[in-house]
PDB file of N, CA and C in Angstrom:
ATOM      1  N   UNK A   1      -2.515  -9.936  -8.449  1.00  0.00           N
ATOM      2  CA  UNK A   1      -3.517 -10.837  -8.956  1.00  0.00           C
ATOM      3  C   UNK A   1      -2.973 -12.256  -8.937  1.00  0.00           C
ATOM      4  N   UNK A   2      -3.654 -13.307  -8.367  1.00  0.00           N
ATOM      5  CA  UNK A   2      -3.840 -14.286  -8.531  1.00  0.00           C
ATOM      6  C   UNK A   2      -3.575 -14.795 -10.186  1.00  0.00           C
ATOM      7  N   UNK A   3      -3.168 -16.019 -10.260  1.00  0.00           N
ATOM      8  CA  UNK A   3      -3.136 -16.202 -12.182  1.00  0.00           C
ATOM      9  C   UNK A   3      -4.214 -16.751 -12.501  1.00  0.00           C
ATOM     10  N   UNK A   4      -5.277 -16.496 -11.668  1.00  0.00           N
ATOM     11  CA  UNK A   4      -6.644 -16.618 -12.178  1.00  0.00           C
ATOM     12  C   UNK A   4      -6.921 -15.320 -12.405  1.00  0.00           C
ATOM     13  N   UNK A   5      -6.047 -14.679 -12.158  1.00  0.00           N
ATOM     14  CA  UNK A   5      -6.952 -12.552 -12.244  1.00  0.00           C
ATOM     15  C   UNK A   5      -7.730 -12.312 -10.424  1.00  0.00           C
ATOM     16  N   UNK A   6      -7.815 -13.224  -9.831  1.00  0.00           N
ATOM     17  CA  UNK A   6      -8.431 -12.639  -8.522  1.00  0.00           C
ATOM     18  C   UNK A   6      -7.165 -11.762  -7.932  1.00  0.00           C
ATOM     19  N   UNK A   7      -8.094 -10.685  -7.590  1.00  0.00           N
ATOM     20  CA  UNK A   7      -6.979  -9.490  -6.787  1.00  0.00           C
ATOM     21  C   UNK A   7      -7.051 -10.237  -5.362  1.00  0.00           C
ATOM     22  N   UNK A   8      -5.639  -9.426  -4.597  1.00  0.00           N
ATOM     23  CA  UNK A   8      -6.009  -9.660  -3.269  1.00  0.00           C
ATOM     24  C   UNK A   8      -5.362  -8.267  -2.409  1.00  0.00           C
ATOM     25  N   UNK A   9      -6.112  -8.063  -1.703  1.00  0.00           N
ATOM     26  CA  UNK A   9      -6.091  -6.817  -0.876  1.00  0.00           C
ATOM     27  C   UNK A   9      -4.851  -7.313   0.104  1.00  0.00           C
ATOM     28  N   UNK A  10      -3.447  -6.393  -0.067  1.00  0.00           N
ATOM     29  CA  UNK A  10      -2.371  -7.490   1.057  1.00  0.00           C
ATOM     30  C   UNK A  10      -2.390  -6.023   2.702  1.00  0.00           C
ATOM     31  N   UNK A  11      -2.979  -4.970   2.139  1.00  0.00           N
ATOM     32  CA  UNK A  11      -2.846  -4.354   3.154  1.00  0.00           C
ATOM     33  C   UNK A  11      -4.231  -3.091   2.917  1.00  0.00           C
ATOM     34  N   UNK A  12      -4.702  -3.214   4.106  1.00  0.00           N
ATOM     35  CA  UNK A  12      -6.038  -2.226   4.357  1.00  0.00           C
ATOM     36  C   UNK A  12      -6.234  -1.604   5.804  1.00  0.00           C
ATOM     37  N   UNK A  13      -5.068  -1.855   6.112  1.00  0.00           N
ATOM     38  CA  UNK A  13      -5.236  -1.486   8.406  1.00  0.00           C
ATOM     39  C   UNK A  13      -3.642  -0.293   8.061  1.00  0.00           C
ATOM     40  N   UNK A  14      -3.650   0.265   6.815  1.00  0.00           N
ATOM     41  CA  UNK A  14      -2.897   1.596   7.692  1.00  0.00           C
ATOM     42  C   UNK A  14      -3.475   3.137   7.255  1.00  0.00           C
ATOM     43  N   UNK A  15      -2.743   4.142   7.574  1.00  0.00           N
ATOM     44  CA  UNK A  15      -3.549   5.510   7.314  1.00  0.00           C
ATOM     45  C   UNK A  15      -2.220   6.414   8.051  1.00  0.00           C
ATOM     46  N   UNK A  16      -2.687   7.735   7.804  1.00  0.00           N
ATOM     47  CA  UNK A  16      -1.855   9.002   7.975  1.00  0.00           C
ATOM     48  C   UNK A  16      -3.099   9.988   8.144  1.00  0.00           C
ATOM     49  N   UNK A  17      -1.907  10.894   8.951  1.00  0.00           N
ATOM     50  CA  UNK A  17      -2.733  12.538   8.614  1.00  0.00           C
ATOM     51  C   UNK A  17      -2.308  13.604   8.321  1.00  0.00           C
ATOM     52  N   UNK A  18      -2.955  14.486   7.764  1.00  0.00           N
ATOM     53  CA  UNK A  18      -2.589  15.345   7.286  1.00  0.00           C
ATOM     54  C   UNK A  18      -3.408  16.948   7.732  1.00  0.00           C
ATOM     55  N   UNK A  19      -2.196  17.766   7.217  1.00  0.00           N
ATOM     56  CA  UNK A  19      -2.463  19.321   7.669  1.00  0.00           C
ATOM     57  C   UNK A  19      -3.000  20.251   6.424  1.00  0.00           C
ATOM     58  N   UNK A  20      -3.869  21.240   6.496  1.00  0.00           N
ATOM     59  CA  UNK A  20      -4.309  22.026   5.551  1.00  0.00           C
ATOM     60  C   UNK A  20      -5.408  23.158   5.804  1.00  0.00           C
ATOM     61  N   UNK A  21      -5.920  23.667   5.114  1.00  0.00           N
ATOM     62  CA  UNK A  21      -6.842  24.188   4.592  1.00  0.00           C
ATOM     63  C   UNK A  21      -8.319  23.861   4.736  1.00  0.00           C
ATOM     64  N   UNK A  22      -9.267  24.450   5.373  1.00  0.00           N
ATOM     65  CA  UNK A  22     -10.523  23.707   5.663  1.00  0.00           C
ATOM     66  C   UNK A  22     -10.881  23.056   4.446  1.00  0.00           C
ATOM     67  N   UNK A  23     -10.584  23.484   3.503  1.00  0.00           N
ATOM     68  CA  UNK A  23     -11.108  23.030   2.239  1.00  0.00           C
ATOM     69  C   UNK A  23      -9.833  22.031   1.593  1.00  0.00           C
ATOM     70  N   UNK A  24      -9.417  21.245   2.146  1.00  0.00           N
ATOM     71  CA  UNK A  24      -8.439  20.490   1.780  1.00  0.00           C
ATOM     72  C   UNK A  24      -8.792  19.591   1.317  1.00  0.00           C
ATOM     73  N   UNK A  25     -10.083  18.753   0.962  1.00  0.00           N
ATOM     74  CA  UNK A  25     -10.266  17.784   0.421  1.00  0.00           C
ATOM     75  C   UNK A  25     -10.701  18.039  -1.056  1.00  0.00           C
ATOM     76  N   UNK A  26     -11.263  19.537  -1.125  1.00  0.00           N
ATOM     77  CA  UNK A  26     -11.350  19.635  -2.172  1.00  0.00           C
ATOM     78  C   UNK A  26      -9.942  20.053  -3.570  1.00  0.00           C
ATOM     79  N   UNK A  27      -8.933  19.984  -2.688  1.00  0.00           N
ATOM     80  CA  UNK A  27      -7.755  20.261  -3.311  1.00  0.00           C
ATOM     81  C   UNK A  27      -6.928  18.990  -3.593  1.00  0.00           C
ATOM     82  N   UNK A  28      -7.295  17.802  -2.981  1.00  0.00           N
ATOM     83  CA  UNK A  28      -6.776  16.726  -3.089  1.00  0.00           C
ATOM     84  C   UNK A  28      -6.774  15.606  -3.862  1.00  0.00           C
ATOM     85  N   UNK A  29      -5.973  15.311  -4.756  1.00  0.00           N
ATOM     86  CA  UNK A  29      -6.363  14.293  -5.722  1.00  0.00           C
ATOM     87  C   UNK A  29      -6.367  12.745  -5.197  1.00  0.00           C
ATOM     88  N   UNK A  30      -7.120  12.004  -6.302  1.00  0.00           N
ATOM     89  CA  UNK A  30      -6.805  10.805  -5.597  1.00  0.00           C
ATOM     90  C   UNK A  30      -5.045  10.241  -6.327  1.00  0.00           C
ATOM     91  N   UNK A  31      -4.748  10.969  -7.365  1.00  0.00           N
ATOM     92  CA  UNK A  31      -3.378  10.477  -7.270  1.00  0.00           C
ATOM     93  C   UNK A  31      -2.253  10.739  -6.853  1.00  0.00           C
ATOM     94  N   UNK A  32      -2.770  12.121  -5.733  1.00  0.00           N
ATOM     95  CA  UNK A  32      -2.269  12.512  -4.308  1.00  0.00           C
ATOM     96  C   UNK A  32      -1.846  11.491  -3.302  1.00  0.00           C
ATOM     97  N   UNK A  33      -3.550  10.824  -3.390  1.00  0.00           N
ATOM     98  CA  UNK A  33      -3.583  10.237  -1.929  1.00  0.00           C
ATOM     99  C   UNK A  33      -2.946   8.990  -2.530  1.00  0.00           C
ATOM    100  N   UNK A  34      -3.113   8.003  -3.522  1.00  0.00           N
ATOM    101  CA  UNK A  34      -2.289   6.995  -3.715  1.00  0.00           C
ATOM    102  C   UNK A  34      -0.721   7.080  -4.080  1.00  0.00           C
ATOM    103  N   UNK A  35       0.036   7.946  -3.769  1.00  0.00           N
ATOM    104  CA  UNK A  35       1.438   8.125  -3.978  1.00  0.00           C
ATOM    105  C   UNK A  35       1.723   8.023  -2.539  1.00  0.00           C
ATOM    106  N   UNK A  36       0.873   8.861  -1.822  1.00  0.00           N
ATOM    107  CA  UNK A  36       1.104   8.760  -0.045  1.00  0.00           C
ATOM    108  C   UNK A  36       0.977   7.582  -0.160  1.00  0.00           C
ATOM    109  N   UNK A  37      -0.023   6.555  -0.274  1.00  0.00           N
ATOM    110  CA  UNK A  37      -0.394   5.472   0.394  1.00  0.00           C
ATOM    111  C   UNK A  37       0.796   4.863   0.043  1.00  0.00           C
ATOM    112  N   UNK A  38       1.154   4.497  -1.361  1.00  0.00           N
ATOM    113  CA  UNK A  38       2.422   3.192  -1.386  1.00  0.00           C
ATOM    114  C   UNK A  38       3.812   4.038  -0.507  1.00  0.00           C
ATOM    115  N   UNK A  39       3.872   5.351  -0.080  1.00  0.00           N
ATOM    116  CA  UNK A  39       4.985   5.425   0.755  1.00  0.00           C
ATOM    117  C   UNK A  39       4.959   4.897   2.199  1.00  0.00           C
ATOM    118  N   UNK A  40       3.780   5.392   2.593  1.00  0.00           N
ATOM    119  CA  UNK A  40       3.109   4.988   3.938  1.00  0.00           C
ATOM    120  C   UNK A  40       3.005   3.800   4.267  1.00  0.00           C
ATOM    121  N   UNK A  41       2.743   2.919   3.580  1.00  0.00           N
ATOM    122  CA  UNK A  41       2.385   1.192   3.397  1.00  0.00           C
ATOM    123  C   UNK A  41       3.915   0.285   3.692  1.00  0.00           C
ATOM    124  N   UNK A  42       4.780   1.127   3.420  1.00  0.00           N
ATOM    125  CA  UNK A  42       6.161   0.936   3.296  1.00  0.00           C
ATOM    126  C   UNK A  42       7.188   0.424   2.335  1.00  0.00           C
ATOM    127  N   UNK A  43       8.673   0.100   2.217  1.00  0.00           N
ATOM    128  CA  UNK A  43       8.769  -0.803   3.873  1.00  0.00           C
ATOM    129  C   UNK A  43       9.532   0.807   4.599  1.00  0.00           C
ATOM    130  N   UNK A  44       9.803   0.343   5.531  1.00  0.00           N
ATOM    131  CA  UNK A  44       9.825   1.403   6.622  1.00  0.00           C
ATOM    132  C   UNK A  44      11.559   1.977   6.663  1.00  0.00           C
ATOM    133  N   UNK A  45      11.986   3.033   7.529  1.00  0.00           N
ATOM    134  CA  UNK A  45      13.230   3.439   7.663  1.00  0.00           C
ATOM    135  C   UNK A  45      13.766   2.806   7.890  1.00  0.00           C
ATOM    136  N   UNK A  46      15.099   2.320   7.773  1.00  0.00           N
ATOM    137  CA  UNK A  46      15.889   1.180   8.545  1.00  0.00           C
ATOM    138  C   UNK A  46      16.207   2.167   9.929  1.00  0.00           C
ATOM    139  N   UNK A  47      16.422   0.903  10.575  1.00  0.00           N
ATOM    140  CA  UNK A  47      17.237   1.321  12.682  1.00  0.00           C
ATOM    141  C   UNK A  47      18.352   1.465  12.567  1.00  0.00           C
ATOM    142  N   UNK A  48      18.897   1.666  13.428  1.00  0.00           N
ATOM    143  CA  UNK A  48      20.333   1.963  14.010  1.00  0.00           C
ATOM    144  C   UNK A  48      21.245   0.241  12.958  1.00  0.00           C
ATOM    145  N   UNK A  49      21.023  -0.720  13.222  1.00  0.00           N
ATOM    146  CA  UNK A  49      21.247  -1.943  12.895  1.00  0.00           C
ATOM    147  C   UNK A  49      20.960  -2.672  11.499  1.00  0.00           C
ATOM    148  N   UNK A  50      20.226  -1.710  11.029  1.00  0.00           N
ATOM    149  CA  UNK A  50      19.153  -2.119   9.463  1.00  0.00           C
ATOM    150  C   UNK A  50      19.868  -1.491   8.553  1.00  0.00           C
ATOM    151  N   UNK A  51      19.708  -1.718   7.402  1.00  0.00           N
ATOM    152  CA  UNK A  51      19.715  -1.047   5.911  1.00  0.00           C
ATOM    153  C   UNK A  51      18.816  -0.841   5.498  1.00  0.00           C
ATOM    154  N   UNK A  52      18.487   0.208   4.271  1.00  0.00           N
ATOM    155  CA  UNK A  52      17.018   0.122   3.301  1.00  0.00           C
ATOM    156  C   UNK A  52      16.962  -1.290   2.847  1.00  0.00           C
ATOM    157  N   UNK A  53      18.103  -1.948   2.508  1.00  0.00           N
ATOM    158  CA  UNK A  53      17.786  -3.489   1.762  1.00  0.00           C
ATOM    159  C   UNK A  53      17.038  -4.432   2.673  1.00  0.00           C
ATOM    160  N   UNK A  54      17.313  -4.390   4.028  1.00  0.00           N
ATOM    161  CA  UNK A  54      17.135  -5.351   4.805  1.00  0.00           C
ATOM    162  C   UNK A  54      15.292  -5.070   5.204  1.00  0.00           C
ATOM    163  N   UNK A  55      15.293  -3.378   5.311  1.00  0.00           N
ATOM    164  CA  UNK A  55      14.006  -3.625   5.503  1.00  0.00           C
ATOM    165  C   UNK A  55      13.094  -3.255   4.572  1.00  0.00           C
ATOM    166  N   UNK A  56      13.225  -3.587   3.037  1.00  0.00           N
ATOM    167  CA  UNK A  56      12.846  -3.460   1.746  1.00  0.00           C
ATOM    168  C   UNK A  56      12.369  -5.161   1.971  1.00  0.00           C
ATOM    169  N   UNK A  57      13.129  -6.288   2.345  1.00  0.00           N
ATOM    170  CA  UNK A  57      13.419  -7.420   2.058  1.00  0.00           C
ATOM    171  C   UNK A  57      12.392  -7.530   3.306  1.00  0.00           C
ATOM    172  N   UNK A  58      12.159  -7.162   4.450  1.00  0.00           N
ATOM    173  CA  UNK A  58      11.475  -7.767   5.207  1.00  0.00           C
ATOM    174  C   UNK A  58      10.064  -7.174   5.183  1.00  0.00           C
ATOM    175  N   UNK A  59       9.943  -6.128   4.348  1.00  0.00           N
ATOM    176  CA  UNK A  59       8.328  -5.502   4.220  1.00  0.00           C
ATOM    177  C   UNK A  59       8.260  -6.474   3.179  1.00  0.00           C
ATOM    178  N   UNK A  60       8.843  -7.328   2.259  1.00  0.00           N
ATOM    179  CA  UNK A  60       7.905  -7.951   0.961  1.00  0.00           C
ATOM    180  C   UNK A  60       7.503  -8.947   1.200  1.00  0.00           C
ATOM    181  N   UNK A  61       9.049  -9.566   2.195  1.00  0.00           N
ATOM    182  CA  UNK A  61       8.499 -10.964   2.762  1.00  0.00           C
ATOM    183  C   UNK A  61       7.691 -10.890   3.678  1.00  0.00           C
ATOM    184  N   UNK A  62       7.068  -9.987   4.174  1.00  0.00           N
ATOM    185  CA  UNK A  62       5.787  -9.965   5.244  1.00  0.00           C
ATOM    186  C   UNK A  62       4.641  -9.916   4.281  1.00  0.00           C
ATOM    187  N   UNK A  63       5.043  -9.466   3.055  1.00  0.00           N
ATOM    188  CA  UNK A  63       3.626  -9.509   2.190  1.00  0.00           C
ATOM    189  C   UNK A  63       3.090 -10.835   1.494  1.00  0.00           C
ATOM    190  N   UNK A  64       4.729 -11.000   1.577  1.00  0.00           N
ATOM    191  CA  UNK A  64       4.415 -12.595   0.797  1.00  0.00           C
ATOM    192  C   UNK A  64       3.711 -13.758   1.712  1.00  0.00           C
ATOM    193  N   UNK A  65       4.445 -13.176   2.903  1.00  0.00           N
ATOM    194  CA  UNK A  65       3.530 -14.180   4.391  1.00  0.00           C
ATOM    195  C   UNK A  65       2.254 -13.957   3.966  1.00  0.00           C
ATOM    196  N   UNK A  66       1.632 -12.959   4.061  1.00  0.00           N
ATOM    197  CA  UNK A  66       0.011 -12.106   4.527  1.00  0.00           C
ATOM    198  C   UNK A  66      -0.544 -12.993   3.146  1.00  0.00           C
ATOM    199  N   UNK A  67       0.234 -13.419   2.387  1.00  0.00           N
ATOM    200  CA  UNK A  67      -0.766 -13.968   0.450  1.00  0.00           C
ATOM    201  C   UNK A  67      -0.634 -15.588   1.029  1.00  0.00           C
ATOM    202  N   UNK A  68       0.633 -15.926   1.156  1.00  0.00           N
ATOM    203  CA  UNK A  68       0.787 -17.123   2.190  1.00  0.00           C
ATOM    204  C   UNK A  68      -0.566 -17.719   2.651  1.00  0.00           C
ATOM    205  N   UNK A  69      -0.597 -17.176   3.778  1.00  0.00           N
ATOM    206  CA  UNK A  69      -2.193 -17.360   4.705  1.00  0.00           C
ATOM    207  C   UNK A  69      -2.965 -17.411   4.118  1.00  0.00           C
ATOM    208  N   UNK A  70      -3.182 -16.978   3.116  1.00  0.00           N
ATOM    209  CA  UNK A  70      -4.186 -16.935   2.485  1.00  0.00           C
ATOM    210  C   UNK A  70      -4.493 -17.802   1.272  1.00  0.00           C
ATOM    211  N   UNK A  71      -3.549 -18.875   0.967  1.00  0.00           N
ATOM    212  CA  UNK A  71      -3.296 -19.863  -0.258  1.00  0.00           C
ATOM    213  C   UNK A  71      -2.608 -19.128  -1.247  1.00  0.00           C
ATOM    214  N   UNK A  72      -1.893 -18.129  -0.885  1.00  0.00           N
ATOM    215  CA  UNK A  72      -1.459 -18.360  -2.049  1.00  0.00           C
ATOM    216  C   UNK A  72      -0.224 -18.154  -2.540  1.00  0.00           C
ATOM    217  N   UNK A  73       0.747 -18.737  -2.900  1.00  0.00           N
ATOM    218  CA  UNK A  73       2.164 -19.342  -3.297  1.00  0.00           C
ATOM    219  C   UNK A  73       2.906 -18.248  -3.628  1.00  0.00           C
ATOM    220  N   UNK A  74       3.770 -17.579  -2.891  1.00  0.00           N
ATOM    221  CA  UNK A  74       4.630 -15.937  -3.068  1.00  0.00           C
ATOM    222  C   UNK A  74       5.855 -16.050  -2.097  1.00  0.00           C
ATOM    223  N   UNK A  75       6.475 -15.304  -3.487  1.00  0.00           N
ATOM    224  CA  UNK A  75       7.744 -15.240  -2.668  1.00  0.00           C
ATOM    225  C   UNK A  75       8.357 -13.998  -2.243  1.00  0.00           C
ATOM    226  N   UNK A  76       8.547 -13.355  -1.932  1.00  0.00           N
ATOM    227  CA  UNK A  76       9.077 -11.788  -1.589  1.00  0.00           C
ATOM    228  C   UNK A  76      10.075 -11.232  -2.751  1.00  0.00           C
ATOM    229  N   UNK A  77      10.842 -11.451  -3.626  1.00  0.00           N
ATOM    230  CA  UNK A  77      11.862 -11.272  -4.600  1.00  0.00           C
ATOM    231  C   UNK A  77      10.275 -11.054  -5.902  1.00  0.00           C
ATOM    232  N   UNK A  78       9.326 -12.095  -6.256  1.00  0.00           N
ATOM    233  CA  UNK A  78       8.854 -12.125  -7.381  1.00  0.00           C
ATOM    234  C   UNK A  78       8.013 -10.942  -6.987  1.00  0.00           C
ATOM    235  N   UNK A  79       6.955 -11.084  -5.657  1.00  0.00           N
ATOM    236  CA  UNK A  79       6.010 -10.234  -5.818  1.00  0.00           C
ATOM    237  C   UNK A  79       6.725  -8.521  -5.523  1.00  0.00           C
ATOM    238  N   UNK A  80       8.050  -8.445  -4.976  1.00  0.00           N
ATOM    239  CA  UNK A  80       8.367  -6.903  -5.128  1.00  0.00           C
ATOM    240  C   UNK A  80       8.455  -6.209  -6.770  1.00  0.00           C
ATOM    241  N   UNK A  81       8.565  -7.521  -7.949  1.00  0.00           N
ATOM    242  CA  UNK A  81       8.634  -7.026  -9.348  1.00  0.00           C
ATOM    243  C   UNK A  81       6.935  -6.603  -9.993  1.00  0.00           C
ATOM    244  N   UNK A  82       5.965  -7.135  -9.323  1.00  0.00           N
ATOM    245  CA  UNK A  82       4.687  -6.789  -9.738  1.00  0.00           C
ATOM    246  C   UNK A  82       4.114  -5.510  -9.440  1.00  0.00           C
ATOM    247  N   UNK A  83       3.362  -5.177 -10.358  1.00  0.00           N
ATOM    248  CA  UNK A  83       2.596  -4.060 -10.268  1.00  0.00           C
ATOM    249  C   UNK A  83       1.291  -3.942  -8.877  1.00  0.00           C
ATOM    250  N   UNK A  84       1.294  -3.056  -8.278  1.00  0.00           N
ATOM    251  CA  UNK A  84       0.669  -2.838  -7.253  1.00  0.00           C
ATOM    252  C   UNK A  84      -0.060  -1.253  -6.979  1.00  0.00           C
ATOM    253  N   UNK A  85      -1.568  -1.717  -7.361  1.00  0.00           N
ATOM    254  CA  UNK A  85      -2.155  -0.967  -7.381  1.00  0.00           C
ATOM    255  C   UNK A  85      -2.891  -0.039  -5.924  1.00  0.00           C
ATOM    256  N   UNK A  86      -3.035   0.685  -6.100  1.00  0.00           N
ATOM    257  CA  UNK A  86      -3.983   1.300  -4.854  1.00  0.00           C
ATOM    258  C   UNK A  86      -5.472   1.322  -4.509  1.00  0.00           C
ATOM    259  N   UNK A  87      -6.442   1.275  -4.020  1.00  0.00           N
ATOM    260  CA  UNK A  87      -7.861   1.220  -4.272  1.00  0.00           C
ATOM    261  C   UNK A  87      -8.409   2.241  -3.111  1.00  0.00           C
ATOM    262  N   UNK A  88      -8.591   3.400  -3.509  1.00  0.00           N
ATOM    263  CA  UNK A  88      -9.526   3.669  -2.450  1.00  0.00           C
ATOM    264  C   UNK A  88     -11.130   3.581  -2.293  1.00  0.00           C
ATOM    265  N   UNK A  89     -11.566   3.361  -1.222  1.00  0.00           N
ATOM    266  CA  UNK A  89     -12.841   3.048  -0.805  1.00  0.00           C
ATOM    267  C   UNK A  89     -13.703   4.384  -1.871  1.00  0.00           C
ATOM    268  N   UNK A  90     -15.263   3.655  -1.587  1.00  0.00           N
ATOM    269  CA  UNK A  90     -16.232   4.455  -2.421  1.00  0.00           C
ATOM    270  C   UNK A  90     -16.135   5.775  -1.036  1.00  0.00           C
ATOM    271  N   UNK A  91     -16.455   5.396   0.109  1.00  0.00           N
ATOM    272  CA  UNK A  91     -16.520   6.991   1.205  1.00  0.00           C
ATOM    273  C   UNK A  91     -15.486   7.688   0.905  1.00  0.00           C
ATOM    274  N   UNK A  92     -14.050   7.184   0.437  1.00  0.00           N
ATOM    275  CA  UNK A  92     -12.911   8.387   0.537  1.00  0.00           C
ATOM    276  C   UNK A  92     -13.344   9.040  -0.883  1.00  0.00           C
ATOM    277  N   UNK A  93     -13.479   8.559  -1.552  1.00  0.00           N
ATOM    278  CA  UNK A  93     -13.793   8.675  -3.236  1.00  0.00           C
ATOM    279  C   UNK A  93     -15.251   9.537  -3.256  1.00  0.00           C
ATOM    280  N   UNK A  94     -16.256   9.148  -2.475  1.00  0.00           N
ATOM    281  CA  UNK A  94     -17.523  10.109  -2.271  1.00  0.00           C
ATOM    282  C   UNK A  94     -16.748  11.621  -1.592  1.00  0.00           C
ATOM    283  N   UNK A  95     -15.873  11.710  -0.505  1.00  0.00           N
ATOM    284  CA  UNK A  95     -15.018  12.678   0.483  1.00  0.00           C
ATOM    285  C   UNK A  95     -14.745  13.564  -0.809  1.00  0.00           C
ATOM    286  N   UNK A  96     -13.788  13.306  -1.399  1.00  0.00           N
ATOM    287  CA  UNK A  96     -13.123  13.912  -2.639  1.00  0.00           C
ATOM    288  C   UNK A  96     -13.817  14.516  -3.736  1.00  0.00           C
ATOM    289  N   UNK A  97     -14.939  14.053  -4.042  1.00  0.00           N
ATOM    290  CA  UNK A  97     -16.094  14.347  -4.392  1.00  0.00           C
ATOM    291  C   UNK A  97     -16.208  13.391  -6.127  1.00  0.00           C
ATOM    292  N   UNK A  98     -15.801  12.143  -5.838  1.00  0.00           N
ATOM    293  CA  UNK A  98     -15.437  11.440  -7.353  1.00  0.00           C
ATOM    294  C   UNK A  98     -16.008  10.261  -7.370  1.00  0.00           C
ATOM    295  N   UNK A  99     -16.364   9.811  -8.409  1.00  0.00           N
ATOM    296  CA  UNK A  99     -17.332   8.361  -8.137  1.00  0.00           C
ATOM    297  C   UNK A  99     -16.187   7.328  -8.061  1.00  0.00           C
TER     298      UNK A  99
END
């Protein structure tokens, strides 16, 4: 949030898939699917050349870029201490069968 309280959406272009049960959605919580999401979202494995720190440090500062662009003043160190919520859409939330 903004320190006006405006949220800002810093990531909405990723996704996974998954294996199951025809009836797998009805087994699925949404605090299933938001534990996947903040793993999935990242930051990612380190390479041959990387550490977890290095690419801990370069997934925040890419987030802080993405708020950047957008006006608004972030630094990668402050915003990795904030709380970060998940939102799923009303269709995944209709899928699941939950308002």
């Amino acid at each position: 949030m903004d320190s006006d309280d405006t949220r800002r959406v810093l990531l909405a272009d990723r996704g996974w898939t998954t294996q199951g049960p025809d009836d797998l959605w009805q087994h699925t919580t949404v605090e299933e699917i938001a534990e996947t999401a903040v793993t999935v979202v990242g930051p990612d494995e380190p390479g041959e050349d990387l550490t977890a720190d290095d690419m801990a440090q370069a997934h925040w500062e890419s987030l802080a870029e993405h708020l950047r662009r957008q006006g608004v003043a972030a630094r990668a160190a402050e915003l990795s201490r904030l709380q970060h919520d998940v939102e799923l859409s009303q269709r995944l939330r209709a899928r699941l069968g939950r308002p």
